[in-house]
N, C-alpha and C. Protein backbone atom coordinates (compact mmCIF):
# COMPACT_ATOMS: atom_id res chain seq x y z
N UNK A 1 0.86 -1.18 0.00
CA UNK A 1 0.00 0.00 0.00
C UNK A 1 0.90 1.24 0.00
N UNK A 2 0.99 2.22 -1.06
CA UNK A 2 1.33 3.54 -0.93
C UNK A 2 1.03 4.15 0.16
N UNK A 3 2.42 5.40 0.66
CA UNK A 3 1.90 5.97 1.58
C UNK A 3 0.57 6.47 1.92
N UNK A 4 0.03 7.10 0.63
CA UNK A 4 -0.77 7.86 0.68
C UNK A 4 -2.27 7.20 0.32
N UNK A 5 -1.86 6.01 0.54
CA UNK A 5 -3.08 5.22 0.27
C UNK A 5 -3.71 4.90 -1.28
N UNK A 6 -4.64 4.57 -1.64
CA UNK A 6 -5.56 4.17 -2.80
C UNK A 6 -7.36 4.24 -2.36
N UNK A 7 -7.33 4.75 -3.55
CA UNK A 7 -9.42 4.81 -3.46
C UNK A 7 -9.55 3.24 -4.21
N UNK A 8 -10.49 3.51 -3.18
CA UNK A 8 -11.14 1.64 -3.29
C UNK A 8 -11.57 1.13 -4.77
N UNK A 9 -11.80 2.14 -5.29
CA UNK A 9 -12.29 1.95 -6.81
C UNK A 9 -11.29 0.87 -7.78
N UNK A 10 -9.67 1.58 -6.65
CA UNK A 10 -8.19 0.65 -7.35
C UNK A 10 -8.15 -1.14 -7.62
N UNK A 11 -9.06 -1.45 -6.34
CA UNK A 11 -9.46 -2.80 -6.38
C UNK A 11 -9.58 -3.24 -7.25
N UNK A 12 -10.20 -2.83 -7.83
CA UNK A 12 -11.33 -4.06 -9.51
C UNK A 12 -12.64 -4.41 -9.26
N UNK A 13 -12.95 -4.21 -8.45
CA UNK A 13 -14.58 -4.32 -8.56
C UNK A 13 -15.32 -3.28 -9.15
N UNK A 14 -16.37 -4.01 -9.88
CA UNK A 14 -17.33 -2.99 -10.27
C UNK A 14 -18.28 -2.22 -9.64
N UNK A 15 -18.58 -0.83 -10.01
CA UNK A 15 -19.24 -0.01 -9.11
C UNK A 15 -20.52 -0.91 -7.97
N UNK A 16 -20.88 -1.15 -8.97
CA UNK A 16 -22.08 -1.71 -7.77
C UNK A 16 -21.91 -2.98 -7.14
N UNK A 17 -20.59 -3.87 -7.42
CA UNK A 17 -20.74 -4.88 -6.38
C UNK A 17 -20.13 -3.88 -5.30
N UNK A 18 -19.35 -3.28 -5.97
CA UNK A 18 -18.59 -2.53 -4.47
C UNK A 18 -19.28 -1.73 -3.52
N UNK A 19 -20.31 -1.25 -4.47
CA UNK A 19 -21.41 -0.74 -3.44
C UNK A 19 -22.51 -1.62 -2.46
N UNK A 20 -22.79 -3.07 -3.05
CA UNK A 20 -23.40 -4.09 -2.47
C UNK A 20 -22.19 -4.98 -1.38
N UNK A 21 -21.18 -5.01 -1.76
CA UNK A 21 -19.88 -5.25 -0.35
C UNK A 21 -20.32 -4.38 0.37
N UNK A 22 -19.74 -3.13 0.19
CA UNK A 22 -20.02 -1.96 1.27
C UNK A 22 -21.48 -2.15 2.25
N UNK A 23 -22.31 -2.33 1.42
CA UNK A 23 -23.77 -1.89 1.94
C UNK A 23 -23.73 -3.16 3.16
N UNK A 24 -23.41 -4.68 2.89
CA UNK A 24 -23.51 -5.38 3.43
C UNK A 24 -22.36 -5.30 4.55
N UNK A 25 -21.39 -4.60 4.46
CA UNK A 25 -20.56 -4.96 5.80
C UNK A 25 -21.31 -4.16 6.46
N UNK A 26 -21.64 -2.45 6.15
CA UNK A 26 -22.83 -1.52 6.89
C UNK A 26 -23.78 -2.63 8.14
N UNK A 27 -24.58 -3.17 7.07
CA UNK A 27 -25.55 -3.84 7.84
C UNK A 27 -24.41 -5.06 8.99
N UNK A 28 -23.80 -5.80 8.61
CA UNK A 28 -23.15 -6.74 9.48
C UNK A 28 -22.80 -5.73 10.74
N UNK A 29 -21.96 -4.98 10.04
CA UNK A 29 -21.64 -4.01 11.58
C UNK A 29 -22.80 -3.73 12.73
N UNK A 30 -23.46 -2.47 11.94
CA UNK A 30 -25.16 -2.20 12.58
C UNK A 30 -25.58 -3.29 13.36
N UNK A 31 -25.61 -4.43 13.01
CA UNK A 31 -26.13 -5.84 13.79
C UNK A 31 -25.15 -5.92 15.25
N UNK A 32 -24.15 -5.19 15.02
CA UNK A 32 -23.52 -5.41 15.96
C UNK A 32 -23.35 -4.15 16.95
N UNK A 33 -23.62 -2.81 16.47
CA UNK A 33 -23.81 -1.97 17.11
C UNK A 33 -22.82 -1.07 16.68
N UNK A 34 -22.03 -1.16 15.88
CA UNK A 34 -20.86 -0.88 15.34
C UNK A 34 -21.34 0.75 13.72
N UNK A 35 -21.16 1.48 13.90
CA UNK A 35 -21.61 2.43 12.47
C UNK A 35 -20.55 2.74 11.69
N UNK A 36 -20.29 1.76 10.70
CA UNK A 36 -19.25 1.95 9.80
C UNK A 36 -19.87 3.07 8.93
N UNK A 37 -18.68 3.79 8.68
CA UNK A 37 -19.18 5.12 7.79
C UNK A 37 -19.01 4.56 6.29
N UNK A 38 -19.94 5.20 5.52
CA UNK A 38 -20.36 4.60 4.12
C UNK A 38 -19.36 5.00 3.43
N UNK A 39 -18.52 4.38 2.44
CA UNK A 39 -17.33 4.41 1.51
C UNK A 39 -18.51 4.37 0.28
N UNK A 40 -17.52 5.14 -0.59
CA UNK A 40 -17.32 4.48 -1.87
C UNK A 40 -16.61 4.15 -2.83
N UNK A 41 -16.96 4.16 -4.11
CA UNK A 41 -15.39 4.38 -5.43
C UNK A 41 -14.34 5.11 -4.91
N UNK A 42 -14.31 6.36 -4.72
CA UNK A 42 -13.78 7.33 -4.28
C UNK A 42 -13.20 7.49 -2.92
N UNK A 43 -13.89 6.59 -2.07
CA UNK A 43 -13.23 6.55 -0.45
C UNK A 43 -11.53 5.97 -0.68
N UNK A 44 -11.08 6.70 0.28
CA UNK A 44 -9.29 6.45 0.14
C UNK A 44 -9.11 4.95 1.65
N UNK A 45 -8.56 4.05 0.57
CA UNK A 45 -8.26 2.92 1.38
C UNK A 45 -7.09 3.32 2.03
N UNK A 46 -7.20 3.15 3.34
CA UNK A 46 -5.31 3.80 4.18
C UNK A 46 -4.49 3.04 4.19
N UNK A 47 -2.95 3.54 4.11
CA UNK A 47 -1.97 3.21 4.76
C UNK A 47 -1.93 3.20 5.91
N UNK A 48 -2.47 1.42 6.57
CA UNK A 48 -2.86 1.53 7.95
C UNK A 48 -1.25 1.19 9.05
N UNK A 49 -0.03 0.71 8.43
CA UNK A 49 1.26 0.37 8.85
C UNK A 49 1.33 1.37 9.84
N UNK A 50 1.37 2.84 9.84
CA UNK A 50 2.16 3.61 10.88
C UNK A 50 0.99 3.20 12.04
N UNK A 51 -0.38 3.25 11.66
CA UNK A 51 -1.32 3.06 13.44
C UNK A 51 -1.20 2.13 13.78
N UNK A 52 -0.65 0.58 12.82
CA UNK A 52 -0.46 -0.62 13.45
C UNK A 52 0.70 -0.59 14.30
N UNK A 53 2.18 -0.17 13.78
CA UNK A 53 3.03 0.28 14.86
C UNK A 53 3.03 0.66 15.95
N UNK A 54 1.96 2.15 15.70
CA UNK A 54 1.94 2.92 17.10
C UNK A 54 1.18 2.20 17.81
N UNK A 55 -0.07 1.62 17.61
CA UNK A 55 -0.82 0.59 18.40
C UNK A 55 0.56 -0.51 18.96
N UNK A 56 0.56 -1.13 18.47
CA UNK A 56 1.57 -2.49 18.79
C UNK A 56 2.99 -2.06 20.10
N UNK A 57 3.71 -0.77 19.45
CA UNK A 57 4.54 0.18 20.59
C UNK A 57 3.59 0.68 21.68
N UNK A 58 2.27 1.36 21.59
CA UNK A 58 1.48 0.71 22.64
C UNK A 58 0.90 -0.01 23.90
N UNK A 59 1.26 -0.72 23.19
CA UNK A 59 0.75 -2.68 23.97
C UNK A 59 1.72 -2.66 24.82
N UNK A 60 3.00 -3.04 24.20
CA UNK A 60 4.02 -2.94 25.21
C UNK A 60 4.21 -1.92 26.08
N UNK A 61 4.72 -0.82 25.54
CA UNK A 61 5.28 0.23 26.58
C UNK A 61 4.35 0.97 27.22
N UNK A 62 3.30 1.11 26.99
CA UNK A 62 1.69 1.49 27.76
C UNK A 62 0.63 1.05 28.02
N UNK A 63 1.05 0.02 28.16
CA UNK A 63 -0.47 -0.93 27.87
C UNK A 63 -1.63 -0.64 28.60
N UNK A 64 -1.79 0.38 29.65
CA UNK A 64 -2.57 0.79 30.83
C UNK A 64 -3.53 1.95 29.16
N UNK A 65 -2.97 2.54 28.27
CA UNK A 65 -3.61 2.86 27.61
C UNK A 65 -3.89 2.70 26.24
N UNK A 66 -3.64 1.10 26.15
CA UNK A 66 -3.42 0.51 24.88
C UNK A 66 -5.03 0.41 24.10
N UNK A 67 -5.94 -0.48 25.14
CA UNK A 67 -7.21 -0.62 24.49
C UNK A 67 -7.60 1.05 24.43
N UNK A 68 -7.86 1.59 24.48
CA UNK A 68 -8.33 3.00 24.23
C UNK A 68 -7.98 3.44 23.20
N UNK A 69 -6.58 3.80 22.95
CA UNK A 69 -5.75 3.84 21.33
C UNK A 69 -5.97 2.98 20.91
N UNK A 70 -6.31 1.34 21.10
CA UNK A 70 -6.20 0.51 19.93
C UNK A 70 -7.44 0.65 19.18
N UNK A 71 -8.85 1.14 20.33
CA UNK A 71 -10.49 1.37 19.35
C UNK A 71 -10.65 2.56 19.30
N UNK A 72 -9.62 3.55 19.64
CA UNK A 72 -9.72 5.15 18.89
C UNK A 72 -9.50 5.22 17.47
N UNK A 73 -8.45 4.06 17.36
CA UNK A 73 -8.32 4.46 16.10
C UNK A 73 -8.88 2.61 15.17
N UNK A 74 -9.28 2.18 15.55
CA UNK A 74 -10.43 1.39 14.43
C UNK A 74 -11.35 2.49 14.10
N UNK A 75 -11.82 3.13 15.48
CA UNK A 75 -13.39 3.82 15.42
C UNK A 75 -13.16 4.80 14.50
N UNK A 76 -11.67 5.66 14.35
CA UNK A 76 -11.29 6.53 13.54
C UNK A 76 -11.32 6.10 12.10
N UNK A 77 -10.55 4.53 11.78
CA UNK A 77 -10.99 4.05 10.20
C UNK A 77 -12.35 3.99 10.13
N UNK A 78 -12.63 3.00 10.93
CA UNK A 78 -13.84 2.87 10.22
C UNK A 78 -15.29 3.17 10.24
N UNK A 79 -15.87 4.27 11.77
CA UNK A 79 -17.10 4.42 11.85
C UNK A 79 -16.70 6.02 10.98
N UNK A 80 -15.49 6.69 11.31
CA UNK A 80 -15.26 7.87 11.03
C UNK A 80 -14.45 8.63 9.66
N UNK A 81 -14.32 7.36 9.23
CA UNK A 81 -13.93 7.21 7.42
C UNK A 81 -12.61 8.62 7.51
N UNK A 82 -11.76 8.38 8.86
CA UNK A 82 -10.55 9.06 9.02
C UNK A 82 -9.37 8.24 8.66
N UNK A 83 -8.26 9.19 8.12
CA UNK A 83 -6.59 8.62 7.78
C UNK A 83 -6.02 8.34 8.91
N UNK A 84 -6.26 7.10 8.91
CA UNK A 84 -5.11 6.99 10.57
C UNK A 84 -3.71 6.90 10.00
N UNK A 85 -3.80 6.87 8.41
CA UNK A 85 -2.16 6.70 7.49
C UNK A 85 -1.50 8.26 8.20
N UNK A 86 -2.71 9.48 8.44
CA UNK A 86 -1.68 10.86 8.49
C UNK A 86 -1.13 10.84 10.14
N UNK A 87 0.01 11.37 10.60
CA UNK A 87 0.28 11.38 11.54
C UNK A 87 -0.49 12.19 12.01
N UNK A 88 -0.52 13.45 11.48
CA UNK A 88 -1.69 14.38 12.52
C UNK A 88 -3.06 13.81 13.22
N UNK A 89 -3.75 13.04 12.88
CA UNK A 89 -4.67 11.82 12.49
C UNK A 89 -4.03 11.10 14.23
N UNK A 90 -3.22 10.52 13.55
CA UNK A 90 -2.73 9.41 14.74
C UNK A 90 -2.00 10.24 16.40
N UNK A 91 -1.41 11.13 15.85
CA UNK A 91 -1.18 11.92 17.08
C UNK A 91 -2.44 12.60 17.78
N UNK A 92 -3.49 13.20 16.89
CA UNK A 92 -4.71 13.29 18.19
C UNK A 92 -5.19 12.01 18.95
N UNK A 93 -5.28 11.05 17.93
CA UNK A 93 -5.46 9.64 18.66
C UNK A 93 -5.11 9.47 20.13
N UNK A 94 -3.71 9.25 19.76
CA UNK A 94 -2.79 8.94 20.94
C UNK A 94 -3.22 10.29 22.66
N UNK A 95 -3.41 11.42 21.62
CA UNK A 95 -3.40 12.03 22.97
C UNK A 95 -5.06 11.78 23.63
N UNK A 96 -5.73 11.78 22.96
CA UNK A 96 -7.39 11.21 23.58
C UNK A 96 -7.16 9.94 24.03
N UNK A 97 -6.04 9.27 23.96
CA UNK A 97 -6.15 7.94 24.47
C UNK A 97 -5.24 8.10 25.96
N UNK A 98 -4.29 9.41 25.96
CA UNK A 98 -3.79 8.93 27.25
C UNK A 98 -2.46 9.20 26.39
N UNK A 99 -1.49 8.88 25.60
CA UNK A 99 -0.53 8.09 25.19
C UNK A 99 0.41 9.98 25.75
N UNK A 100 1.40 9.96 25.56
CA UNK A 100 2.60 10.70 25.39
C UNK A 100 2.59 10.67 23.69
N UNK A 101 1.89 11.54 23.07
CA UNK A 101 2.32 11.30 21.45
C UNK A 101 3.66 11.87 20.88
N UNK A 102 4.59 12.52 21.67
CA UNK A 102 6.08 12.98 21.15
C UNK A 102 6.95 11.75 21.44
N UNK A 103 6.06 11.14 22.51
CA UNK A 103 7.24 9.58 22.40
C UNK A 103 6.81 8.66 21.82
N UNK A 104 5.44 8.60 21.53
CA UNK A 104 5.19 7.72 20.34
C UNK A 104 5.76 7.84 19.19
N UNK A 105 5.47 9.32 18.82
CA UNK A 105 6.56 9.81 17.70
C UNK A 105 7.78 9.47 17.68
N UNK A 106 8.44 9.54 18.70
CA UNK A 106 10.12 9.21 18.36
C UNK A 106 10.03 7.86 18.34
N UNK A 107 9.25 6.88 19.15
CA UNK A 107 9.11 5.33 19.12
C UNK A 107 9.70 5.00 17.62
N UNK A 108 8.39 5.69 16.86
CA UNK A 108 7.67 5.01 15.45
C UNK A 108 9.31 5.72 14.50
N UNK A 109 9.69 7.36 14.69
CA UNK A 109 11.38 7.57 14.03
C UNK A 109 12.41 6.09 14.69
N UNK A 110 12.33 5.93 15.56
CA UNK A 110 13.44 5.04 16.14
C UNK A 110 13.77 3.87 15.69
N UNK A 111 12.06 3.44 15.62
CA UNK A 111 11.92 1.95 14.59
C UNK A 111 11.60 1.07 16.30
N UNK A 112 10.88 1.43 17.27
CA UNK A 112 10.78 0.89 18.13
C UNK A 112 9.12 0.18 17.99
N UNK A 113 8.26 1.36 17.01
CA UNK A 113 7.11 0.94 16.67
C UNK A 113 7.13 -0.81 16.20
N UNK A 114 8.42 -0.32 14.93
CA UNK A 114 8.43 -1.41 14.14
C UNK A 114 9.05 -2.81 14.87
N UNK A 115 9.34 -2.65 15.65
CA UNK A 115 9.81 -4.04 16.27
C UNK A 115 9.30 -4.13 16.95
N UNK A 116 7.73 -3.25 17.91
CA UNK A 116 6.77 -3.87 18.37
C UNK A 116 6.05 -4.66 17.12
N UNK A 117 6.00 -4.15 16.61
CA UNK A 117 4.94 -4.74 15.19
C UNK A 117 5.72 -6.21 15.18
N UNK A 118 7.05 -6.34 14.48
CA UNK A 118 7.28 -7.71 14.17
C UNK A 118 7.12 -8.59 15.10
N UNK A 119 7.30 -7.97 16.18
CA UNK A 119 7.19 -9.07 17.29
C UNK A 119 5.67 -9.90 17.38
N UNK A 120 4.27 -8.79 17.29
CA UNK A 120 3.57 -9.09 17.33
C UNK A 120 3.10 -10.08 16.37
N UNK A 121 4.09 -9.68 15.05
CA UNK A 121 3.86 -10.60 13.91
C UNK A 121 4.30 -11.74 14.05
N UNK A 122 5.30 -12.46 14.90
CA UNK A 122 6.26 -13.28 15.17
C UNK A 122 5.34 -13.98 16.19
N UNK A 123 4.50 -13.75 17.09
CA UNK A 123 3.81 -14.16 18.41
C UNK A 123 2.69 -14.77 17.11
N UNK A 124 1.99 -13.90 16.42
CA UNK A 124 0.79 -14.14 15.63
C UNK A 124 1.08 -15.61 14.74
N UNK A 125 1.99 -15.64 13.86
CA UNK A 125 2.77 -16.94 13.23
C UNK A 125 2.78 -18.21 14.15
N UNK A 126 2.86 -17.77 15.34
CA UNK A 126 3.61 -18.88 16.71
C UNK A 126 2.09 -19.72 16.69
N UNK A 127 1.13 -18.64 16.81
CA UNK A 127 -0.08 -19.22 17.11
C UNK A 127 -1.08 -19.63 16.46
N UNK A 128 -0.55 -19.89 15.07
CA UNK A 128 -1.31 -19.62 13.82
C UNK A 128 -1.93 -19.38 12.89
N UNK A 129 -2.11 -17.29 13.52
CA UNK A 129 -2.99 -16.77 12.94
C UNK A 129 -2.46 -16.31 11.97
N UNK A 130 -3.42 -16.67 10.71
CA UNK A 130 -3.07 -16.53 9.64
C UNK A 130 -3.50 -15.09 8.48
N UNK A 131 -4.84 -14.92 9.60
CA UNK A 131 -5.66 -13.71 8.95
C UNK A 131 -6.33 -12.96 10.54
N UNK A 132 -6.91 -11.79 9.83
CA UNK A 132 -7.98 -11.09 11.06
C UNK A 132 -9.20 -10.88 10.02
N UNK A 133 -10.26 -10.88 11.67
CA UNK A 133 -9.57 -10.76 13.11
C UNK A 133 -9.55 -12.52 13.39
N UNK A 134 -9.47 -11.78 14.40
CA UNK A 134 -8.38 -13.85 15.05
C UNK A 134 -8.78 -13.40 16.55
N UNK A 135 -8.68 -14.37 17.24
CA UNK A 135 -9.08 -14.00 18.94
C UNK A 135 -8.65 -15.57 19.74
N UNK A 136 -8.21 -15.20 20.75
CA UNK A 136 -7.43 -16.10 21.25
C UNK A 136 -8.21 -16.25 22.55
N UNK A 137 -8.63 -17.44 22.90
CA UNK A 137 -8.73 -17.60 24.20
C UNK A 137 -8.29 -18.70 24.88
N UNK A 138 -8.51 -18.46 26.56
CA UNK A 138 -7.22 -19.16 27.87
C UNK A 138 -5.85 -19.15 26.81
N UNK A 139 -5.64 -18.73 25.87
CA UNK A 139 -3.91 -18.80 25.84
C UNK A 139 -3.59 -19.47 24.63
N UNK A 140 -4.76 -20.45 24.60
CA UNK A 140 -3.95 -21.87 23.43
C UNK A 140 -5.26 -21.88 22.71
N UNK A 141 -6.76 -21.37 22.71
CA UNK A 141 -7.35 -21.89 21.79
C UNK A 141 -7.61 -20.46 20.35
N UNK A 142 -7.74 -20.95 19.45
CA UNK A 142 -7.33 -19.85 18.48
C UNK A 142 -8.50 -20.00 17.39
N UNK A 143 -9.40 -18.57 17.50
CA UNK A 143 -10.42 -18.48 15.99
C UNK A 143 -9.87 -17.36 14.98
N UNK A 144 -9.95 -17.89 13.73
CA UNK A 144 -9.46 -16.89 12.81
C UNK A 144 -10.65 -16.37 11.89
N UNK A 145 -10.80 -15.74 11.82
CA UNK A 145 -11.71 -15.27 10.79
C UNK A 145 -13.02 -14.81 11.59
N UNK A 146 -14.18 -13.74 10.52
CA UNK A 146 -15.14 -13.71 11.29
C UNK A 146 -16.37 -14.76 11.15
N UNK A 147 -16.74 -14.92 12.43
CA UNK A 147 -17.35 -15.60 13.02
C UNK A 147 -18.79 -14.99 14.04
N UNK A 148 -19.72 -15.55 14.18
CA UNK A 148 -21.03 -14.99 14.45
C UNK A 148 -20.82 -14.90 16.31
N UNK A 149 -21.43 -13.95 16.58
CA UNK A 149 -20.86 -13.69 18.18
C UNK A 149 -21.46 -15.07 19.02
N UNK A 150 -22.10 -16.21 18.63
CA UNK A 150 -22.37 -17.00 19.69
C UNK A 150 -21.19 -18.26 19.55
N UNK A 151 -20.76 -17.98 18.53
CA UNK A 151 -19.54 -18.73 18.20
C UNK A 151 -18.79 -18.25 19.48
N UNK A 152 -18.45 -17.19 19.34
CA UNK A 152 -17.24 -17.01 20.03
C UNK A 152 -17.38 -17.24 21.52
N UNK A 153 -18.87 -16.82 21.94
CA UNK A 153 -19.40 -16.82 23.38
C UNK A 153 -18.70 -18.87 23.70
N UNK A 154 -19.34 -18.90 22.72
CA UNK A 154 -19.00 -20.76 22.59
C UNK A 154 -17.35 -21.17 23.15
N UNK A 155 -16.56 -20.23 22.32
CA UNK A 155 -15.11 -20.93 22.47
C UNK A 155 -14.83 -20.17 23.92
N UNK A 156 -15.17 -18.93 24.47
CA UNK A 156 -15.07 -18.51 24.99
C UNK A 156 -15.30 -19.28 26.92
N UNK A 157 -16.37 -20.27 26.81
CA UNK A 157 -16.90 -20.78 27.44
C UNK A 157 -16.36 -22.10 27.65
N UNK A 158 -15.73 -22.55 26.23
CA UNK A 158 -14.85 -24.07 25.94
C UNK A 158 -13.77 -23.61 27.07
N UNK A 159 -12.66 -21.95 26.54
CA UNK A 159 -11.74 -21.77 26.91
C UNK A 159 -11.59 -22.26 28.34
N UNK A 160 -12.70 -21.32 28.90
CA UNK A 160 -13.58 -21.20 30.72
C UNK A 160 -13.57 -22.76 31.38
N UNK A 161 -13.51 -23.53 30.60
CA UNK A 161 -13.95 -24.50 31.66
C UNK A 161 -13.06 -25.22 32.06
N UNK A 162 -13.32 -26.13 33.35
CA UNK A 162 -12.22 -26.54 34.25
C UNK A 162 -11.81 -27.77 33.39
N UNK A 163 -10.70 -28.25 33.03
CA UNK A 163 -10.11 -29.49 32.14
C UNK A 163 -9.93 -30.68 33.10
């Protein structure tokens, strides 16, 4: 993905399946309570690498304000059809979340982002996730892909129980 991203149109789909994808993740979300903001041809797909970094540098070195930054900025892609690719973008993030964003900043110059990232990528491989989302529960049991929420209540409950 270019820095600067691509409009979805770049894909190859034709106007209206892309509008019948779209319409249907809308509704999947909505079911869930979730308001994905409406894309279209023209919506700019992001360069999501720098928020995966800063998320992932995050986890580790803040983790007291990791979940907050980590659904500031989904909620920012996707209910709020915002660039989490621009730093300006990702630095308000960080500061509504709590974070220090001048040391996130130097994190992500340092390359400290990026070796949170591989690591996470390296843990993800270990466990065999192959795609997202993926969700892990007690430690060792592993779903990849999406899946309907009683599913998960399900593994969730497998995880839970005494062996």
């Amino acid at each position: 993905m270019p820095p600067a991203g691509l409009p979805l149109a770049s894909l190859g789909y034709e106007p209206a399946e892309l509008a019948a994808m779209m319409a249907n993740l809308r509704r999947q979300a909505a079911a869930e309570g979730i308001d994905f903001a409406p894309r279209s041809a023209a919506s700019l797909l992001v360069n999501t690498h720098r928020a995966l970094a800063a998320s992932a540098w995050a986890q580790v070195e803040v983790p007291v304000c990791f979940e907050a930054f980590h659904g500031a900025i989904f909620r920012a892609n996707f209910c709020e059809d915002r660039n989490i690719g621009d730093p300006a973008v990702l630095r308000d993030l960080a500061v509504a979340a709590g974070l220090d964003a001048a040391r996130m900043e130097a994190a992500l110059e340092d390359d400290a982002g990026e070796a949170a990232l591989r690591e996470a990528a390296i843990e993800a491989r270990r466990r065999s996730i192959t795609a997202v989302p993926a969700f892990v529960f007690g430690g060792s049991l592993v779903i990849v892909g999406a899946h309907p929420p009683a599913a998960l209540v399900q593994a969730a409950e497998r995880a839970a129980a005494p062996r």
